[in-house]
Protein backbone atom coordinates (compact mmCIF):
# COMPACT_ATOMS: atom_id res chain seq x y z
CA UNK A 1 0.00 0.00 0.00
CA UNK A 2 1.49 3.41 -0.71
CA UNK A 3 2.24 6.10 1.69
CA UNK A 4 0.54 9.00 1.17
CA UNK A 5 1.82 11.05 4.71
CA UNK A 6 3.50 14.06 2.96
CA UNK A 7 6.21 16.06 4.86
CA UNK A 8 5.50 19.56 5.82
CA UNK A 9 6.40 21.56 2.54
CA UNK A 10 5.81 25.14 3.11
CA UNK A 11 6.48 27.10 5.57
CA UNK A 12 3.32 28.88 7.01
CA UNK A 13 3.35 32.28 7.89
CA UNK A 14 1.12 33.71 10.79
CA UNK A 15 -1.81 34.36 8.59
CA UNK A 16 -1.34 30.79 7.64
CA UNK A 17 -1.51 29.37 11.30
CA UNK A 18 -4.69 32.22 12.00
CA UNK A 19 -6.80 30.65 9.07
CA UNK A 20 -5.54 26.57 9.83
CA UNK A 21 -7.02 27.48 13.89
CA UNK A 22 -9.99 28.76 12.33
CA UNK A 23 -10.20 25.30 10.15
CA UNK A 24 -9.68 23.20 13.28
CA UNK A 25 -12.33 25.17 15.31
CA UNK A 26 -14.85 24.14 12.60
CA UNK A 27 -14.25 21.14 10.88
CA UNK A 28 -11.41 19.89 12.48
CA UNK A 29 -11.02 17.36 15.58
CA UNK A 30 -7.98 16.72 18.21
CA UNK A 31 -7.90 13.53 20.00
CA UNK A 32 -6.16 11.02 21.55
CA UNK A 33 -6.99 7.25 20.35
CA UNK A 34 -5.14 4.42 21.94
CA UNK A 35 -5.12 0.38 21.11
CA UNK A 36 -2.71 -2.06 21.91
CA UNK A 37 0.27 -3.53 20.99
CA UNK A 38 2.43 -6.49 22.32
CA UNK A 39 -0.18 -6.22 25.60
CA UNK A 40 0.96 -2.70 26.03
CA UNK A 41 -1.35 0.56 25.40
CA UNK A 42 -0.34 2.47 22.48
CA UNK A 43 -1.91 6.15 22.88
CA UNK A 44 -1.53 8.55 19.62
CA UNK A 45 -2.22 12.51 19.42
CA UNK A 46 -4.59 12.85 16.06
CA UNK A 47 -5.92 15.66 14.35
CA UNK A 48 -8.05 15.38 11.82
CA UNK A 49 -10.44 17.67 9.28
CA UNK A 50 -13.38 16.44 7.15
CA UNK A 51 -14.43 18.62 4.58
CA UNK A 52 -15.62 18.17 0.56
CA UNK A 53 -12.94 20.47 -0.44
CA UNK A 54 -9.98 17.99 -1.41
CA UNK A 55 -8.32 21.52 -2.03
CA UNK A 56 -8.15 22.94 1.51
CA UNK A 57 -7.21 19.28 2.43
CA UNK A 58 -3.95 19.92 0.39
CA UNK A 59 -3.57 23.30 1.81
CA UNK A 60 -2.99 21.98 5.08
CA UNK A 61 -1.39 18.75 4.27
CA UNK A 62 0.90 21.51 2.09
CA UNK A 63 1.96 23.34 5.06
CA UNK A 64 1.57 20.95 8.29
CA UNK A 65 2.21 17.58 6.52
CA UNK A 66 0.22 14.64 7.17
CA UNK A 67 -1.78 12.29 4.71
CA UNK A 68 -5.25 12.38 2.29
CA UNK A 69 -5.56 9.06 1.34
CA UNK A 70 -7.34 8.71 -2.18
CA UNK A 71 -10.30 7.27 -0.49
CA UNK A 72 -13.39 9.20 0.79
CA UNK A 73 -16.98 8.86 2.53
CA UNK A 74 -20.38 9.63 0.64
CA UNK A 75 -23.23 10.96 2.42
CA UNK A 76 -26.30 9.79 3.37
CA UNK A 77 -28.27 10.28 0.17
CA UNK A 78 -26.98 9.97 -3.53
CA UNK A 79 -26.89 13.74 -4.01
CA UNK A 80 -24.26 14.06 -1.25
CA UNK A 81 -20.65 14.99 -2.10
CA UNK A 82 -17.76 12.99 -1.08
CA UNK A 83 -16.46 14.13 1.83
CA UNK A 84 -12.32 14.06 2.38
CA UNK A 85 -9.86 13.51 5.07
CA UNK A 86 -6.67 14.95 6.21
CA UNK A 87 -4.97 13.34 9.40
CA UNK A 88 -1.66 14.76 11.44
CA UNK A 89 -0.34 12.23 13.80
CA UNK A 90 3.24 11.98 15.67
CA UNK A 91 4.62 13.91 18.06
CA UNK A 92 6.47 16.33 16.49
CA UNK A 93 4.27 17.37 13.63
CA UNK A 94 1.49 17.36 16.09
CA UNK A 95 3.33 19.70 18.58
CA UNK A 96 4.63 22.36 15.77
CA UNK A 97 1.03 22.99 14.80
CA UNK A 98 -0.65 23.41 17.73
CA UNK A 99 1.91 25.42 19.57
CA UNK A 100 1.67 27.59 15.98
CA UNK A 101 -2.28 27.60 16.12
CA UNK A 102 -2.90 28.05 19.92
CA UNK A 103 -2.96 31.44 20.30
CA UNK A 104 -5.73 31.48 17.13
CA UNK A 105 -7.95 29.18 18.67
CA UNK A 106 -11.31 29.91 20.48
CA UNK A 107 -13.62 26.65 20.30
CA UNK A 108 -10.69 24.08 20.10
CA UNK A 109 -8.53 25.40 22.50
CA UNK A 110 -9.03 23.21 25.77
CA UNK A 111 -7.87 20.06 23.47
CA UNK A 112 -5.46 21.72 22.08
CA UNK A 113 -3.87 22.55 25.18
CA UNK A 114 -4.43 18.73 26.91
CA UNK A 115 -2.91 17.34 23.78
CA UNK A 116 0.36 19.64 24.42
CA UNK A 117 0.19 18.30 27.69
CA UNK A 118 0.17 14.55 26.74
CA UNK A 119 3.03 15.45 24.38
CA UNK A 120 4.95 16.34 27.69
CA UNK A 121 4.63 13.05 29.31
CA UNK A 122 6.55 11.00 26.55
CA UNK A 123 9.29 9.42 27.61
CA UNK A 124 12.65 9.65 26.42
CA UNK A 125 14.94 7.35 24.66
CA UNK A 126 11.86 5.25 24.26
CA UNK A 127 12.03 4.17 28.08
CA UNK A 128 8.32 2.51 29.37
CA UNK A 129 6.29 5.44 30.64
CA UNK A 130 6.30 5.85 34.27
CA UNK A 131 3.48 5.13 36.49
CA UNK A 132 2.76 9.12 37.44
CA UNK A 133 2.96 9.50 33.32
CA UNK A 134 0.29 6.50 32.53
CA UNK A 135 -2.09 7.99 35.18
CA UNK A 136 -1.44 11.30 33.53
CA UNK A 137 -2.22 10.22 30.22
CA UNK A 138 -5.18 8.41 31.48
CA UNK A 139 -6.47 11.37 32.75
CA UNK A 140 -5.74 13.57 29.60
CA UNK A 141 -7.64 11.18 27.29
CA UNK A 142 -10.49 11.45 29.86
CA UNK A 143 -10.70 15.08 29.32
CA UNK A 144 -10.28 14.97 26.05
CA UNK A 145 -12.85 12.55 25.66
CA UNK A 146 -15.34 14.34 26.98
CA UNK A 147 -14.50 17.96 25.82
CA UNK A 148 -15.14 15.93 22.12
CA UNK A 149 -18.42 13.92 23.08
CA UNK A 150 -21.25 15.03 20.91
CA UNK A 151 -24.62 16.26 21.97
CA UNK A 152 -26.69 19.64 23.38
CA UNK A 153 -24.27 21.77 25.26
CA UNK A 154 -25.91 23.93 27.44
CA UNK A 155 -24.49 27.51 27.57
CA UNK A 156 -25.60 29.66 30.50
């Protein structure tokens, strides 16, 4: 299977990171997903952005890196347009754009911050995270979690 995960390729400027925070607020998604692996947890930082446009799925794959895979979801009904997906995942591309968007973002910003905070309890040299880390993390994704879950929000 090819790789489609594309290296950052352009710089972006500050209007750039303004207009990507904007994207995240309202298409995009940050989580944490975890599975497992040789018994242990595996935990990975995600984000992610829907949208029909493949173009502004190249403009940020362009200038964050990350992947859109040449496959894509159709709608409900048969007048629906395919809708497209760009994913960012690893550490390091994951922590460049966020610390770049942070100060732009208003809805998205509470992830965005507990996902910089997950980032902090890696371990390094690839040493087994500590127990004080793993109850971190645990506690991150719980947050996270439910900052994402859908449904009526009440706003007083």
């Amino acid at each position: 299977m090819p790789n489609y995960v594309v290296e950052r390729r352009i710089e972006p400027t500050s209007h750039d990171l303004a207009y990507a925070a904007g994207i995240i607020d309202g298409e995009g998604s940050i989580y944490i997903g975890f599975g497992s692996e040789r018994g242990r947890r595996n935990y990975r930082t995600i984000i992610e952005v829907a949208n029909t446009k493949l173009e502004l799925l190249f403009w940020l794959r362009d200038r964050f890196g990350g992947s859109v895979p040449p496959t894509c979801r159709k709608g409900p009904s048969l007048r629906a347009r395919p809708v497209w997906r760009w994913t960012l995942a690893g550490l390091a591309p994951i922590t460049r754009m966020l610390e770049g968007i942070l100060p732009y973002l208003v809805l998205k910003r509470a992830q965005a911050v507990l996902a910089l905070e997950f980032a902090a309890t890696k371990e390094k040299g690839g040493r087994p995270i500590s127990a004080e880390n793993h109850a971190k993390r645990t506690d991150i994704c719980t947050k996270i979690r439910a900052l994402n879950h859908r449904g009526i929000e009440v706003v007083a």
